[in-house]
C-alpha atoms as a PDB file:
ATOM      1  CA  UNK A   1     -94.847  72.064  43.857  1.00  0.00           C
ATOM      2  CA  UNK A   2     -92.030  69.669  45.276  1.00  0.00           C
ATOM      3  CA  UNK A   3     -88.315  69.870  43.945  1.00  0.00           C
ATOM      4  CA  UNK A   4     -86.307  67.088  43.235  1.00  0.00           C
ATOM      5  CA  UNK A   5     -82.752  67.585  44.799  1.00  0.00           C
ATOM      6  CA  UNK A   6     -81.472  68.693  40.923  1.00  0.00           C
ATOM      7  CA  UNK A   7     -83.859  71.115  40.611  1.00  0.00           C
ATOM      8  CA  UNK A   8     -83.219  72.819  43.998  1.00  0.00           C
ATOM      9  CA  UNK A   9     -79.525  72.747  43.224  1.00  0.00           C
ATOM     10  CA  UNK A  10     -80.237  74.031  39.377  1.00  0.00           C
ATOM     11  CA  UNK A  11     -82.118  76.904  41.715  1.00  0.00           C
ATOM     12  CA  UNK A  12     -79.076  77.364  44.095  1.00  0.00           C
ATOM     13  CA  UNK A  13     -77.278  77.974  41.338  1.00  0.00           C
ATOM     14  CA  UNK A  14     -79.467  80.813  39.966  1.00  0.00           C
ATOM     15  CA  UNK A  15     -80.412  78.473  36.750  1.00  0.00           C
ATOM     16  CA  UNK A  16     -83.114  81.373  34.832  1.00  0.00           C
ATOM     17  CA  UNK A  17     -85.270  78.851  34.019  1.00  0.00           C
ATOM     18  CA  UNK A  18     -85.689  76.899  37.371  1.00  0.00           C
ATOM     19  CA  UNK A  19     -85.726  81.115  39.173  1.00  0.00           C
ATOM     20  CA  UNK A  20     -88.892  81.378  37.064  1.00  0.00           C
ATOM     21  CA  UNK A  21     -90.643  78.544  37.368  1.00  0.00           C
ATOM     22  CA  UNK A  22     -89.998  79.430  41.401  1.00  0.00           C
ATOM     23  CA  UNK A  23     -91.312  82.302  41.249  1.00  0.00           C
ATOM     24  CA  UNK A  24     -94.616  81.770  39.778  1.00  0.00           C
ATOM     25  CA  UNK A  25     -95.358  78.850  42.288  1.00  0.00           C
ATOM     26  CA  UNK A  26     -97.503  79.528  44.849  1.00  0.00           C
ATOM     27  CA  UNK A  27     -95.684  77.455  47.497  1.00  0.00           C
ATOM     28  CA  UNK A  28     -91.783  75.532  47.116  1.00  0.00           C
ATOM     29  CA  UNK A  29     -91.869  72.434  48.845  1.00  0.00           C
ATOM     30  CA  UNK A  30     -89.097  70.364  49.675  1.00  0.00           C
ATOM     31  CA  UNK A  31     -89.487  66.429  50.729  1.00  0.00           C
ATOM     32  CA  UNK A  32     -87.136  65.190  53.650  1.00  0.00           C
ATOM     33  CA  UNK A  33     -84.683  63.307  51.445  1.00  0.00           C
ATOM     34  CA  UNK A  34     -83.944  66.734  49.308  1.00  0.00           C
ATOM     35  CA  UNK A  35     -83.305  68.723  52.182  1.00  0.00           C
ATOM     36  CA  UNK A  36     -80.959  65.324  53.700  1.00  0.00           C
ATOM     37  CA  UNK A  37     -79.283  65.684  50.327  1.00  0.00           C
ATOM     38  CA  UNK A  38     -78.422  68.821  50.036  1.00  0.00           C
ATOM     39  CA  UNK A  39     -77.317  69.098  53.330  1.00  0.00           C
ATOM     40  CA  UNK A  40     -74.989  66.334  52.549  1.00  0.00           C
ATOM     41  CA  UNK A  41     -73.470  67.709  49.164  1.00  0.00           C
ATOM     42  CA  UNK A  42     -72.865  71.691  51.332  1.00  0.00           C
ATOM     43  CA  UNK A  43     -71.136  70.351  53.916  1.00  0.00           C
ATOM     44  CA  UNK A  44     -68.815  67.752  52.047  1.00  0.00           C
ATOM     45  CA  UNK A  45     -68.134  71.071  49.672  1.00  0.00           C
ATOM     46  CA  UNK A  46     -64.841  72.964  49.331  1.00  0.00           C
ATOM     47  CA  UNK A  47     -67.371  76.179  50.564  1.00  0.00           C
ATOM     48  CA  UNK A  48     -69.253  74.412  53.035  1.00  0.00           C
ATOM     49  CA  UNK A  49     -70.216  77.248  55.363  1.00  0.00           C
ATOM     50  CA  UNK A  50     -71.218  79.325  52.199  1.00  0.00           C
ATOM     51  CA  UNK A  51     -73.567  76.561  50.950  1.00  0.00           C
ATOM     52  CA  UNK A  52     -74.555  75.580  54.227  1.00  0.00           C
ATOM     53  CA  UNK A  53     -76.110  79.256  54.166  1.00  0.00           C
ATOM     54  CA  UNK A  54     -77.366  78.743  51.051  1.00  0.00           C
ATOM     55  CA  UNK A  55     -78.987  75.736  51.518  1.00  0.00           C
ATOM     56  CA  UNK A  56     -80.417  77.315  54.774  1.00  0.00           C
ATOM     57  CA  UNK A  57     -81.820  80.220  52.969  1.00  0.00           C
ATOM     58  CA  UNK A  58     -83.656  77.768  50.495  1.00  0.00           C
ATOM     59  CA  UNK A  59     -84.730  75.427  53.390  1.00  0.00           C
ATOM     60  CA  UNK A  60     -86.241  78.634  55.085  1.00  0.00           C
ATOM     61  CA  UNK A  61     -88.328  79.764  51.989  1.00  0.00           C
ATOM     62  CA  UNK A  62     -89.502  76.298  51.529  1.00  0.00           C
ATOM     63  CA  UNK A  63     -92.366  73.759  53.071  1.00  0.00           C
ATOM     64  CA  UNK A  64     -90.872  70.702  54.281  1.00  0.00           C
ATOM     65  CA  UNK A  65     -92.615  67.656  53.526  1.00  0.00           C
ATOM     66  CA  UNK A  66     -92.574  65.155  55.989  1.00  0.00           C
ATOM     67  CA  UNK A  67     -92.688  61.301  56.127  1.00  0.00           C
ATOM     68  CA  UNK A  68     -94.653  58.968  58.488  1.00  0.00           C
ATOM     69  CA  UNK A  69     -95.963  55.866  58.041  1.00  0.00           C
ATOM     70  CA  UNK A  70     -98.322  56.389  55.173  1.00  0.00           C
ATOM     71  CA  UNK A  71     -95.640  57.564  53.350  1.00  0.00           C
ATOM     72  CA  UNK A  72     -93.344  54.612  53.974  1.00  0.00           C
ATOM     73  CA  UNK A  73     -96.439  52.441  52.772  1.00  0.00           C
ATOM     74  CA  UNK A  74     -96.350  54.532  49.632  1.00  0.00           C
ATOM     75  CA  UNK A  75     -92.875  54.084  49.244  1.00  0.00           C
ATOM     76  CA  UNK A  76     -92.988  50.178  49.315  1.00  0.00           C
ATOM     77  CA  UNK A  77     -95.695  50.175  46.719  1.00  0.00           C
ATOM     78  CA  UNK A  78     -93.223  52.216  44.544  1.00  0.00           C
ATOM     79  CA  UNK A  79     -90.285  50.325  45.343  1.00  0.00           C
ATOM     80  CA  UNK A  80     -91.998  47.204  44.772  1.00  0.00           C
ATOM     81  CA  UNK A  81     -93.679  48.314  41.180  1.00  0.00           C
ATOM     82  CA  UNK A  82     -90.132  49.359  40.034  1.00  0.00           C
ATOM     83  CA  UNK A  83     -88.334  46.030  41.160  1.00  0.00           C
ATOM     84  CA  UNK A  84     -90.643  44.422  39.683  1.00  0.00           C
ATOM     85  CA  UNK A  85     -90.780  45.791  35.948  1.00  0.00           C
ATOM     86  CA  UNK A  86     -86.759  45.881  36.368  1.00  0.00           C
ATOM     87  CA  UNK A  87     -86.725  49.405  36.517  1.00  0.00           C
ATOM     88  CA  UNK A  88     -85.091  50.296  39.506  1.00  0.00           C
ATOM     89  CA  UNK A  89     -84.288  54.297  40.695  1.00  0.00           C
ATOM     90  CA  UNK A  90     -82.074  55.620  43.177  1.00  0.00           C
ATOM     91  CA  UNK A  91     -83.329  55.050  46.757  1.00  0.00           C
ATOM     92  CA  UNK A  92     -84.096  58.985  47.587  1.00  0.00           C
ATOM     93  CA  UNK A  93     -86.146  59.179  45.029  1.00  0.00           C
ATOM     94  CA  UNK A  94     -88.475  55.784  45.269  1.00  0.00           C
ATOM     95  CA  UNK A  95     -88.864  58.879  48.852  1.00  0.00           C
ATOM     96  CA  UNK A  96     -89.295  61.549  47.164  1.00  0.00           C
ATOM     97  CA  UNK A  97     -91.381  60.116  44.737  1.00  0.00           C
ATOM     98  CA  UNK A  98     -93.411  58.833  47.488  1.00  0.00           C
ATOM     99  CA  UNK A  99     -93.916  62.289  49.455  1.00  0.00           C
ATOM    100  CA  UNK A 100     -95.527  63.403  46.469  1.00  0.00           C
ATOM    101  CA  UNK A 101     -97.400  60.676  45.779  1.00  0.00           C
ATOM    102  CA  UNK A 102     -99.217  60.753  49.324  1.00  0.00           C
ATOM    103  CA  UNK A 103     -99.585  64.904  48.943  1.00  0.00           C
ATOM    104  CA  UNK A 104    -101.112  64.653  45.513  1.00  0.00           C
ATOM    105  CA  UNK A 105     -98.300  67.222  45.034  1.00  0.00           C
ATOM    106  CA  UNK A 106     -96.010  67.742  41.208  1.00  0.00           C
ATOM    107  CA  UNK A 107     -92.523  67.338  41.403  1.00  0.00           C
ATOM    108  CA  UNK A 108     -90.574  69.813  39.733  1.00  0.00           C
ATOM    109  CA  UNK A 109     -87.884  67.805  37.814  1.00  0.00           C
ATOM    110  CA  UNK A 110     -85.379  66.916  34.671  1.00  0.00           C
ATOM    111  CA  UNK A 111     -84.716  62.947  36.093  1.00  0.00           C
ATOM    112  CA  UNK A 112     -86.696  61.292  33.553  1.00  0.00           C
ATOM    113  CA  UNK A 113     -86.790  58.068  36.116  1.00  0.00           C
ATOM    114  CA  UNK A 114     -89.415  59.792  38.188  1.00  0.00           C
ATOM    115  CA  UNK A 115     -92.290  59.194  35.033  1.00  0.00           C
ATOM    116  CA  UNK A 116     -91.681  54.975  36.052  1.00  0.00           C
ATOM    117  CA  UNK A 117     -93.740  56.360  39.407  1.00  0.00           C
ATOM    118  CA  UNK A 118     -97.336  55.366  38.689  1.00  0.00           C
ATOM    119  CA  UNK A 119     -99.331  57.797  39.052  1.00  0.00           C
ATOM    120  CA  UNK A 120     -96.797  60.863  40.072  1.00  0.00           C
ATOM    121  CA  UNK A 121     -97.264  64.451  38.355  1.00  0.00           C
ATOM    122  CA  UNK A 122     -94.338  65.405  36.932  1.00  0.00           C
ATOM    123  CA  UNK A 123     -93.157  69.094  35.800  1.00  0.00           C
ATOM    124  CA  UNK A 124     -90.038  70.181  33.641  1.00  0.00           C
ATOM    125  CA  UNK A 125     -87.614  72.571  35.070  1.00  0.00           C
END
């Protein structure tokens, strides 16, 4: 299962019922733009070292999902599907979106946005 970059920060932040669901996945996987993002939000923290670590530990634990080419084909299919039906979602996650798409992979998720991705299995934290 994939985490959106809410979910991974719910489970940064020890949230009991994100833990759980972690725990009884057989693999955490995190797609490139997640691990960009919360990169991003540790180091332009007031603890950055701190979260940097934990960040780090979670980044260690975790598969990360790449992107390539078939991915970025995905990802215009998305981005094109939501322009057109005037439902637009932040960039990262037309990516993120698309990562799983190409993996046949769930995303682990509150962002009710992600369900306007045809075809993307979708999980409640």
């Amino acid at each position: 299962m994939a985490l959106d970059t809410s979910v991974a920060i719910a489970a940064l932040n020890g949230d009991p019922a994100v833990v759980e669901k972690l725990r009884n996945a057989s693999r955490i996987c995190l797609p490139l733009p997640v691990v960009g993002e919360l990169l991003f939000g540790a180091r332009k923290s007031q603890r950055a070292g701190e979260n940097l670590k934990r960040v780090g530990a979670l980044i260690g634990v975790s598969e990360i999902i790449e992107m390539g080419l078939e991915t970025a084909s995905i990802y215009s299919e998305i981005k094109l599907v939501l322009k057109s039906s005037g439902r637009p979602i932040p960039e990262n996650d037309v990516w993120i979106g698309a990562c799983c798409l190409e993996r046949g992979m769930s995303l682990l998720t509150n962002d009710a946005h992600f369900s306007w991705i045809d075809g993307l299995k979708i999980e409640s934290a």
